[in-house]
PDB file of N, CA and C in Angstrom:
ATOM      1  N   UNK A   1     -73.879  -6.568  21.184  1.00  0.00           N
ATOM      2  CA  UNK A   1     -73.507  -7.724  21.940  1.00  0.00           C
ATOM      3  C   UNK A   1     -72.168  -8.244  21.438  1.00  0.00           C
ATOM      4  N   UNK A   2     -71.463  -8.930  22.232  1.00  0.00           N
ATOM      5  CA  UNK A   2     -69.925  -8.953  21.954  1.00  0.00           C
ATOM      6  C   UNK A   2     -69.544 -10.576  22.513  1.00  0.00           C
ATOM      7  N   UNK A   3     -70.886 -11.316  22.694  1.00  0.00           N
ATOM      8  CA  UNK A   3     -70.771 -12.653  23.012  1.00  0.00           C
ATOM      9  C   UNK A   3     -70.450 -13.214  21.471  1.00  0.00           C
ATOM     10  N   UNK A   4     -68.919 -13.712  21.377  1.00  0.00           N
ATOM     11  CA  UNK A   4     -68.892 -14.247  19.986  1.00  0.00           C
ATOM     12  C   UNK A   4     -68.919 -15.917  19.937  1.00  0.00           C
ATOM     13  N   UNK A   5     -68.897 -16.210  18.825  1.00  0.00           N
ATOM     14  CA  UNK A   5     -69.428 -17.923  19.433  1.00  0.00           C
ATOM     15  C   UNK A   5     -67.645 -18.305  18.071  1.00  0.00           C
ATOM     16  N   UNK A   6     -67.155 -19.817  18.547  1.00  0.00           N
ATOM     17  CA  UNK A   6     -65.738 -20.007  17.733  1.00  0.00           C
ATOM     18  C   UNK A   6     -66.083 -19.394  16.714  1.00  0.00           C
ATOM     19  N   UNK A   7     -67.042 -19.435  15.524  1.00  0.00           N
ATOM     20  CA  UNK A   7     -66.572 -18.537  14.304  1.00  0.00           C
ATOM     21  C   UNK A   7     -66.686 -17.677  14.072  1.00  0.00           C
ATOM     22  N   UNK A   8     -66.613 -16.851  14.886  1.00  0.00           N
ATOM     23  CA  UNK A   8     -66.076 -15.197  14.589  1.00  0.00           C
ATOM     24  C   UNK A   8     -67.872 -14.208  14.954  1.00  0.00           C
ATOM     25  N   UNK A   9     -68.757 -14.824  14.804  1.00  0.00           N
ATOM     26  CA  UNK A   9     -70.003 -14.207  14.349  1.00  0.00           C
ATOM     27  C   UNK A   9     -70.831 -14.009  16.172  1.00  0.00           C
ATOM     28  N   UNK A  10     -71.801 -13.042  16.212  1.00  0.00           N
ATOM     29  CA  UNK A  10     -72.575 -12.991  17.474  1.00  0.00           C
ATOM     30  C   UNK A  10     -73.363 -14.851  17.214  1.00  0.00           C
ATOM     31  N   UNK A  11     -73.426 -15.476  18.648  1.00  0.00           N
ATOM     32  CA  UNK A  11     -74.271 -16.304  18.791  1.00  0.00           C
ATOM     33  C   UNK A  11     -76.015 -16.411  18.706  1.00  0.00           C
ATOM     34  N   UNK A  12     -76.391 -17.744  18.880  1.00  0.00           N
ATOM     35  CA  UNK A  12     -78.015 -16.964  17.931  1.00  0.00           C
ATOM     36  C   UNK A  12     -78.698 -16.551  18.960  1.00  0.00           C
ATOM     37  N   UNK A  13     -78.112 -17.137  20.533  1.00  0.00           N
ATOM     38  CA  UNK A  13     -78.256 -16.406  21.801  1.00  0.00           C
ATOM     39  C   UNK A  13     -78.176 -14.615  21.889  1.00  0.00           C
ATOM     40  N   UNK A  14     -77.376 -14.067  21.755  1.00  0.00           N
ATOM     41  CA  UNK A  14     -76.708 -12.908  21.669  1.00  0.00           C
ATOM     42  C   UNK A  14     -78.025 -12.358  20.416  1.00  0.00           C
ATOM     43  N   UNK A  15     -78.239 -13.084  19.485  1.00  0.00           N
ATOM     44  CA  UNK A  15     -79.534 -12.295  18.352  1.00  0.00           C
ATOM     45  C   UNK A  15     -80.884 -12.153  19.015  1.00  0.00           C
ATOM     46  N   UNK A  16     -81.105 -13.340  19.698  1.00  0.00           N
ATOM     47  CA  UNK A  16     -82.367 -13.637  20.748  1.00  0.00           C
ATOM     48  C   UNK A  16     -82.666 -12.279  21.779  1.00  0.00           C
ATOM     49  N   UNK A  17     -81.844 -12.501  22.023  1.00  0.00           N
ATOM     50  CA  UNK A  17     -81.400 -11.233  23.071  1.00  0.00           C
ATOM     51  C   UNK A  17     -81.817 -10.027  22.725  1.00  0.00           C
ATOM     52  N   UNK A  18     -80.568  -9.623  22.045  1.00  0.00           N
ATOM     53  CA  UNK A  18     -80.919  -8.695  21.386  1.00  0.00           C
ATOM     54  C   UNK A  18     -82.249  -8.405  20.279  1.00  0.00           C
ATOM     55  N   UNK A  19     -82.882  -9.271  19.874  1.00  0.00           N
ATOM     56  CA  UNK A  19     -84.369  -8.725  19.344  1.00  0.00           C
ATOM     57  C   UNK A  19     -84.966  -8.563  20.382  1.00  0.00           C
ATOM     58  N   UNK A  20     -85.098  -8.971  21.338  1.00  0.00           N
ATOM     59  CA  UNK A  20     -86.327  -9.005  22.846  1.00  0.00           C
ATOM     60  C   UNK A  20     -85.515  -7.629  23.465  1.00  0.00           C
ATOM     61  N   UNK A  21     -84.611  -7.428  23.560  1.00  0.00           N
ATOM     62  CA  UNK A  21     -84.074  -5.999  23.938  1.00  0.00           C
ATOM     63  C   UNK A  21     -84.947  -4.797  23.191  1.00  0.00           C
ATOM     64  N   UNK A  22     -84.492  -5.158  22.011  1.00  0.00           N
ATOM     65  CA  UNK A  22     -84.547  -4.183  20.769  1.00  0.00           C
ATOM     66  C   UNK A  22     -86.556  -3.540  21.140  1.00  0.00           C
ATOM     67  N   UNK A  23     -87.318  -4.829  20.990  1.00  0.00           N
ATOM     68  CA  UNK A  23     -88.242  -4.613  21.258  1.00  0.00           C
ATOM     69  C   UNK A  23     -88.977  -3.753  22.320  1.00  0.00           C
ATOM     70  N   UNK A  24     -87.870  -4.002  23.473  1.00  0.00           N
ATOM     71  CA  UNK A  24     -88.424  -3.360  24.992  1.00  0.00           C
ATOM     72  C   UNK A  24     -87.848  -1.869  24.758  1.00  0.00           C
ATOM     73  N   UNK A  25     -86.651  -2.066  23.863  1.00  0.00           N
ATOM     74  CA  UNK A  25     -86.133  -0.189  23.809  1.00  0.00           C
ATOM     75  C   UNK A  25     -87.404   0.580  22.589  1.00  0.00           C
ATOM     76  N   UNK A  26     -88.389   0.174  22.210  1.00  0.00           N
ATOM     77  CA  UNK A  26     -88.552   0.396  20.974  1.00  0.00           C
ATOM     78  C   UNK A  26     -90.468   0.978  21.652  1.00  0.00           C
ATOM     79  N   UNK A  27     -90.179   0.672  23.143  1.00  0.00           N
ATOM     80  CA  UNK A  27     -91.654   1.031  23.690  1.00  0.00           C
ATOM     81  C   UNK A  27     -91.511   2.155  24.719  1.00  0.00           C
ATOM     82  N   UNK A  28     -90.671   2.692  24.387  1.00  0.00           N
ATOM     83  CA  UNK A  28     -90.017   3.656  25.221  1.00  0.00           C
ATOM     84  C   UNK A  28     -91.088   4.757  25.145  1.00  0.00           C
ATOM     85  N   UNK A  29     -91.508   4.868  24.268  1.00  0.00           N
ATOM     86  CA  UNK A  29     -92.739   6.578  24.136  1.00  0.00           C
ATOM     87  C   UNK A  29     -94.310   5.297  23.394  1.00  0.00           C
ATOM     88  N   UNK A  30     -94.419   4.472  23.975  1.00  0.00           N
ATOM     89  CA  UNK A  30     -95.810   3.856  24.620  1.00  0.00           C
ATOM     90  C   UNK A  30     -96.278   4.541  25.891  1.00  0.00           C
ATOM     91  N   UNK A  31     -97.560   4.656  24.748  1.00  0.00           N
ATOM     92  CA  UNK A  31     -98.702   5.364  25.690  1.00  0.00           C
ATOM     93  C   UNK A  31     -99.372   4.179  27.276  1.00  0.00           C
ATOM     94  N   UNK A  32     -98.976   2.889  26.806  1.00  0.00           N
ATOM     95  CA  UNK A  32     -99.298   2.282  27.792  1.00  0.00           C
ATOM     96  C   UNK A  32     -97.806   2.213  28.915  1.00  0.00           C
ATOM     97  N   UNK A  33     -98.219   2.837  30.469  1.00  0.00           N
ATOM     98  CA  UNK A  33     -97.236   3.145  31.288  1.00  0.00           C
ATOM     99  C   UNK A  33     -96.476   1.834  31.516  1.00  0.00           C
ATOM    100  N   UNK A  34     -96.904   0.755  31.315  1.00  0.00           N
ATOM    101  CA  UNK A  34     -96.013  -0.965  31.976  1.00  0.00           C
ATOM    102  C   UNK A  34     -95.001  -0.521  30.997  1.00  0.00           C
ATOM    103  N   UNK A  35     -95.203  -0.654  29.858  1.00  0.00           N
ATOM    104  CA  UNK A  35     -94.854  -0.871  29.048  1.00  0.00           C
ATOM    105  C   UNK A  35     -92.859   0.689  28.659  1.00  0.00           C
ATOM    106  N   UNK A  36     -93.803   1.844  29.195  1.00  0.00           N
ATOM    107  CA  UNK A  36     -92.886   2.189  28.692  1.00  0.00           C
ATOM    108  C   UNK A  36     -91.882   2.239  30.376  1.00  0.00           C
ATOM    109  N   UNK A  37     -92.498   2.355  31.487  1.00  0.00           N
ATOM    110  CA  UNK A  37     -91.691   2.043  32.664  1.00  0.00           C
ATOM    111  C   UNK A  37     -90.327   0.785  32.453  1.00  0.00           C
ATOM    112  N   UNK A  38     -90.889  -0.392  31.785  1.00  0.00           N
ATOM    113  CA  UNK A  38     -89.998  -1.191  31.330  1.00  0.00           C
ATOM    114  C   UNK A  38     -88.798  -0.510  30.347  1.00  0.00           C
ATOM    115  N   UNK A  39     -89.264   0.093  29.503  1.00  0.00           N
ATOM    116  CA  UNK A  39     -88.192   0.898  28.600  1.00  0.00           C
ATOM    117  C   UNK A  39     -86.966   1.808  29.531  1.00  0.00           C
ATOM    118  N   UNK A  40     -87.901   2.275  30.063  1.00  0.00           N
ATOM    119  CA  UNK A  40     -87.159   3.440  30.573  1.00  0.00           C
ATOM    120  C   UNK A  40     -85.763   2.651  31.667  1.00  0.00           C
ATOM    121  N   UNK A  41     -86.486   1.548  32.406  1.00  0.00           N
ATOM    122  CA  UNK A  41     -85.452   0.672  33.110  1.00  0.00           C
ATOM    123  C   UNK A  41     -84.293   0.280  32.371  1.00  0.00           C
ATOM    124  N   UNK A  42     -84.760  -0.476  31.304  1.00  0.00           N
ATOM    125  CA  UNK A  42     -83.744  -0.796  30.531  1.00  0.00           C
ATOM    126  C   UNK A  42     -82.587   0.165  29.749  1.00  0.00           C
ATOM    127  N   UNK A  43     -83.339   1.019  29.977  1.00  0.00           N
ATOM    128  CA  UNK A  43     -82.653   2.385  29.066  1.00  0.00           C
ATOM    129  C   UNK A  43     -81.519   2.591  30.346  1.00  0.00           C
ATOM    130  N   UNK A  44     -81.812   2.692  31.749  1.00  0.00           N
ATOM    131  CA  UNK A  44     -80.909   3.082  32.534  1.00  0.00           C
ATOM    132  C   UNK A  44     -79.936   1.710  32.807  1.00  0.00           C
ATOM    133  N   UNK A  45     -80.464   0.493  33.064  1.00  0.00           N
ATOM    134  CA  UNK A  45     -79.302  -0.298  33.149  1.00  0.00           C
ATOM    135  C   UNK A  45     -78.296  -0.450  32.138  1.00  0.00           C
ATOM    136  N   UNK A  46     -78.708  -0.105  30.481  1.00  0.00           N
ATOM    137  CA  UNK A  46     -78.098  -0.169  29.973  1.00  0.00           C
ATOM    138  C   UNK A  46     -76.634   1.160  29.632  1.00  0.00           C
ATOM    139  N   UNK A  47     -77.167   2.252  29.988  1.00  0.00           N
ATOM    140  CA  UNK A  47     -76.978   3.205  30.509  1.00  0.00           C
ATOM    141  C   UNK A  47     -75.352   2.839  31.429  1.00  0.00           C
ATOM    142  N   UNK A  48     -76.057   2.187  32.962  1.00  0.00           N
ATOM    143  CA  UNK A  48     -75.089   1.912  33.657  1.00  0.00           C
ATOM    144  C   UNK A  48     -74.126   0.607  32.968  1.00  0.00           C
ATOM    145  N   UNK A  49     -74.349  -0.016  32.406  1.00  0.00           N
ATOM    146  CA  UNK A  49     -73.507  -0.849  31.652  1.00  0.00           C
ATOM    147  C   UNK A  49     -72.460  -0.007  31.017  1.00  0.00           C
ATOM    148  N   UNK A  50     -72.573   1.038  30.116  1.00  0.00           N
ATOM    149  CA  UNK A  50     -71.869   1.325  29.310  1.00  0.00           C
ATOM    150  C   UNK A  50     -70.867   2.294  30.262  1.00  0.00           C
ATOM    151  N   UNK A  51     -71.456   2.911  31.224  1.00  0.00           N
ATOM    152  CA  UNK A  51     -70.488   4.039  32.007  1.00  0.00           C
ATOM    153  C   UNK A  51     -69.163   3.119  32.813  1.00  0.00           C
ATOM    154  N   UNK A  52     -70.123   1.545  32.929  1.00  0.00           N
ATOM    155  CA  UNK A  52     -68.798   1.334  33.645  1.00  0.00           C
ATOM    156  C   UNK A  52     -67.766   0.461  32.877  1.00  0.00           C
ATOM    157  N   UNK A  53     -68.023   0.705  31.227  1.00  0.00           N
ATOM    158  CA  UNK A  53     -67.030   0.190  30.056  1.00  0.00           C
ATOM    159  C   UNK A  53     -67.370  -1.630  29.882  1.00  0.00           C
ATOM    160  N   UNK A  54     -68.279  -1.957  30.176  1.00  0.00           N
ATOM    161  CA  UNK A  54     -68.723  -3.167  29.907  1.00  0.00           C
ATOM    162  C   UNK A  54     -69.628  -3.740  28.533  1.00  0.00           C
ATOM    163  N   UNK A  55     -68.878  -4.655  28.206  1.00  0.00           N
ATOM    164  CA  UNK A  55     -69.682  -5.107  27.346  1.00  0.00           C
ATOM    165  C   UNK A  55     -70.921  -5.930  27.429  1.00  0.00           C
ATOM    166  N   UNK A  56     -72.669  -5.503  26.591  1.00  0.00           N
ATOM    167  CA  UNK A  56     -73.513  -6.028  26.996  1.00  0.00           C
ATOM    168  C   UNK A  56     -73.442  -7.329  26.642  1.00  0.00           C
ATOM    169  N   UNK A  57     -73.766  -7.982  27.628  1.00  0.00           N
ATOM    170  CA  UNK A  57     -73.550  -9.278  28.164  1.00  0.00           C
ATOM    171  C   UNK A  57     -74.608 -10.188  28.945  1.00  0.00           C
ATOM    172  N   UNK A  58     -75.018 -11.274  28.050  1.00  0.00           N
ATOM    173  CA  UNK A  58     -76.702 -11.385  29.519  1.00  0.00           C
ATOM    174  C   UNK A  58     -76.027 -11.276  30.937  1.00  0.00           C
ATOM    175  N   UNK A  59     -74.603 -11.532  30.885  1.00  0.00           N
ATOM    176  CA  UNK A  59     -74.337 -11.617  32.560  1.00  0.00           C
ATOM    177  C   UNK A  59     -74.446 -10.477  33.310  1.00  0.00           C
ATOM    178  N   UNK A  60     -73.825  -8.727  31.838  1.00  0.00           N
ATOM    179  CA  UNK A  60     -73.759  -8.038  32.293  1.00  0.00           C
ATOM    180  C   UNK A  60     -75.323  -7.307  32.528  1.00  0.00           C
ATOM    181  N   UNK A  61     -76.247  -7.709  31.756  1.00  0.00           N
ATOM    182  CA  UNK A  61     -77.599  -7.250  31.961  1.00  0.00           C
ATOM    183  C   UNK A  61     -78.206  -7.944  33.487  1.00  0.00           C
ATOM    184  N   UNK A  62     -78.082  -8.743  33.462  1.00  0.00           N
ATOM    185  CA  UNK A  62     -78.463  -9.960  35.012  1.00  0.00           C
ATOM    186  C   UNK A  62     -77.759  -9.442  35.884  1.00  0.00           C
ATOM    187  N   UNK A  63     -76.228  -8.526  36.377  1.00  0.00           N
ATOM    188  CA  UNK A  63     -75.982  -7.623  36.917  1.00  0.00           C
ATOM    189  C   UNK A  63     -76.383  -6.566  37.560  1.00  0.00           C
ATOM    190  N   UNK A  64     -76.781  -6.011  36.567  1.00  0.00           N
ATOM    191  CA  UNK A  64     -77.395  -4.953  36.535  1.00  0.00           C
ATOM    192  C   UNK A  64     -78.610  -4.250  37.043  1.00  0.00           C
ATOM    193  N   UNK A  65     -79.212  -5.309  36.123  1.00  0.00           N
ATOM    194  CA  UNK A  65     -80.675  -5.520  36.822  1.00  0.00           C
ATOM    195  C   UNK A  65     -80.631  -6.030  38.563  1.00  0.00           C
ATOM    196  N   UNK A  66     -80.152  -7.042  38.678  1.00  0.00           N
ATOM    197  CA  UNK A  66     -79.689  -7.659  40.316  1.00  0.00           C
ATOM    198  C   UNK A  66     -79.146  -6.229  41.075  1.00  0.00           C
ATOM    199  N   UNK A  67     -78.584  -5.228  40.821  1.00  0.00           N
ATOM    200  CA  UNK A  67     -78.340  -4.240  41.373  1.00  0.00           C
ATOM    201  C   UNK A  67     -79.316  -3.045  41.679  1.00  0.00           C
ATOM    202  N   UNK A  68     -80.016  -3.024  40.592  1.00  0.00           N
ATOM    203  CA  UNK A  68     -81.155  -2.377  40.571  1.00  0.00           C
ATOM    204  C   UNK A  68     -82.032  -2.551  41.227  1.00  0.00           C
ATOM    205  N   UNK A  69     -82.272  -3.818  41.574  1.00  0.00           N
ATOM    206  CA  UNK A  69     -83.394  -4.418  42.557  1.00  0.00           C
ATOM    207  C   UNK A  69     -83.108  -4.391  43.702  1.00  0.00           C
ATOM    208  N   UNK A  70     -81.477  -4.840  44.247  1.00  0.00           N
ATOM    209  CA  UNK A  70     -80.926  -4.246  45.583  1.00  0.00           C
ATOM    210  C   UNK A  70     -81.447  -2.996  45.600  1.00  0.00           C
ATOM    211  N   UNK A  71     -80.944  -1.982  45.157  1.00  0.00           N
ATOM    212  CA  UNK A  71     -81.383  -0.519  45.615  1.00  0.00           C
ATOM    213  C   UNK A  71     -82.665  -0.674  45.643  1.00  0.00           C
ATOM    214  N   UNK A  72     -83.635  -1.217  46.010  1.00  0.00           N
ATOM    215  CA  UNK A  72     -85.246  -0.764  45.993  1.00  0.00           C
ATOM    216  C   UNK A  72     -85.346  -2.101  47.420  1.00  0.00           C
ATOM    217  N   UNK A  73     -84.082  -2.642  47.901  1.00  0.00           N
ATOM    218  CA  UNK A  73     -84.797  -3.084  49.231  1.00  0.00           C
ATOM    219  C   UNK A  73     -83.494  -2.492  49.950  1.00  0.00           C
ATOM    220  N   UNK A  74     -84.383  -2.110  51.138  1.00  0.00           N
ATOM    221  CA  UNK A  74     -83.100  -2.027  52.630  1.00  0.00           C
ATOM    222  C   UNK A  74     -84.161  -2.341  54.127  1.00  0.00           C
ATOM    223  N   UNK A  75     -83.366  -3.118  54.497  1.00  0.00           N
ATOM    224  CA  UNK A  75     -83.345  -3.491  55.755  1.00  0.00           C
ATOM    225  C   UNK A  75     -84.818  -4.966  55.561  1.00  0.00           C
ATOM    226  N   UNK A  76     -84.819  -5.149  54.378  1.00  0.00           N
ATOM    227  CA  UNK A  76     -85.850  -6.017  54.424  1.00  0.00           C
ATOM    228  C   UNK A  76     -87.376  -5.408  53.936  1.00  0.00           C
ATOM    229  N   UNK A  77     -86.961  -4.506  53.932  1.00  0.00           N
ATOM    230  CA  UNK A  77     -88.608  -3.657  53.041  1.00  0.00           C
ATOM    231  C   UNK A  77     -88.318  -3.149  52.000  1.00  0.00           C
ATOM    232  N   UNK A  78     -89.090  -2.990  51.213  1.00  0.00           N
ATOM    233  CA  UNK A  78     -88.797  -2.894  49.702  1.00  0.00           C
ATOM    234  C   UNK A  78     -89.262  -1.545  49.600  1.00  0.00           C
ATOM    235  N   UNK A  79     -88.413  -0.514  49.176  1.00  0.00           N
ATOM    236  CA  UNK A  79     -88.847   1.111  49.240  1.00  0.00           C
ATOM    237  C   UNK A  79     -89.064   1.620  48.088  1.00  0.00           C
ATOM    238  N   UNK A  80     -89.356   0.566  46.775  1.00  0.00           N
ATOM    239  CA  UNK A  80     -89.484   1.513  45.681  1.00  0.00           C
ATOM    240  C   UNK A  80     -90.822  -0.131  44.929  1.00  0.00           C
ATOM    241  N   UNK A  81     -91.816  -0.495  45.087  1.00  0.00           N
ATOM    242  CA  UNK A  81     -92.657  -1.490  44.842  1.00  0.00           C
ATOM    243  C   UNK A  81     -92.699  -1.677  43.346  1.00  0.00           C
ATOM    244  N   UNK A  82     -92.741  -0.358  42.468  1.00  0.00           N
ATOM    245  CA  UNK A  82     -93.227  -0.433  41.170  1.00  0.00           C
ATOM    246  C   UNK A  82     -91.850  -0.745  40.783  1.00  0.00           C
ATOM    247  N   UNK A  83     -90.597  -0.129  40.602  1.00  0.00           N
ATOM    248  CA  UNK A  83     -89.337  -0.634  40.312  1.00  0.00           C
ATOM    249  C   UNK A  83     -88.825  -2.363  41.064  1.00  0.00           C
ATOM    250  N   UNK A  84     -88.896  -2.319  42.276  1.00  0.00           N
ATOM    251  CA  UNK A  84     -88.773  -4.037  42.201  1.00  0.00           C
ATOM    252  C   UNK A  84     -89.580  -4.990  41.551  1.00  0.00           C
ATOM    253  N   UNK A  85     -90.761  -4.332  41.532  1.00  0.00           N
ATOM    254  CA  UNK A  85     -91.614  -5.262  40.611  1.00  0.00           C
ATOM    255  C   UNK A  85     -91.075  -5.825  39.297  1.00  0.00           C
ATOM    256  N   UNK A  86     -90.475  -4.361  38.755  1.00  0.00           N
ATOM    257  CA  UNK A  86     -90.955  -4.510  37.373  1.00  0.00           C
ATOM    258  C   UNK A  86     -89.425  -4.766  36.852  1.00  0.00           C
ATOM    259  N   UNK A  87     -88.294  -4.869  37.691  1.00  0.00           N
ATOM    260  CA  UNK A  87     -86.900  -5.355  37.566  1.00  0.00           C
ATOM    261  C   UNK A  87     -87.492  -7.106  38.074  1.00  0.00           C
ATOM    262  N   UNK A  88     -88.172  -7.483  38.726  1.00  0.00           N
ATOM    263  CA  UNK A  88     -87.957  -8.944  39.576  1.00  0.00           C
ATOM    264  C   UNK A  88     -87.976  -9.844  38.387  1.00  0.00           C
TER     265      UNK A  88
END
């Protein structure tokens, strides 16, 4: 995270964050499927964060995610249920 606060250091926002991140990347090979479906999401937005040279950012995660959830509606129906769900 690259949210710096005036003295030089990550904010305790930016630590918050990042432990509740840390946690969701860390269930990635959980045997329970919510759990690692969530991983795996995060693994790709974060993924798309980095390809397009951005720094993680809650704005740039709230992005991301908001994009992700577009692609799972068109025309008003939602074509992917378990992914909008589990991005909403």
């Amino acid at each position: 995270m690259n949210d710096n606060n005036p003295d030089g250091g990550l904010s305790i926002d930016s630590f918050e964050l990042e432990d509740k991140l840390s946690k969701i990347r860390s269930q990635i090979n959980s045997k329970l499927d919510n759990q690692k479906h969530l991983a795996i999401i995060l693994s790709a937005v974060e993924e798309n964060i980095e390809e397009q040279k951005n720094d993680k950012t809650p704005v740039a995660y709230f992005v991301s995610f908001l994009s992700l959830l577009d692609q799972c509606i068109s025309n008003d129906q939602i074509l992917d249920s378990n992914l909008a769900a589990t991005t909403a």
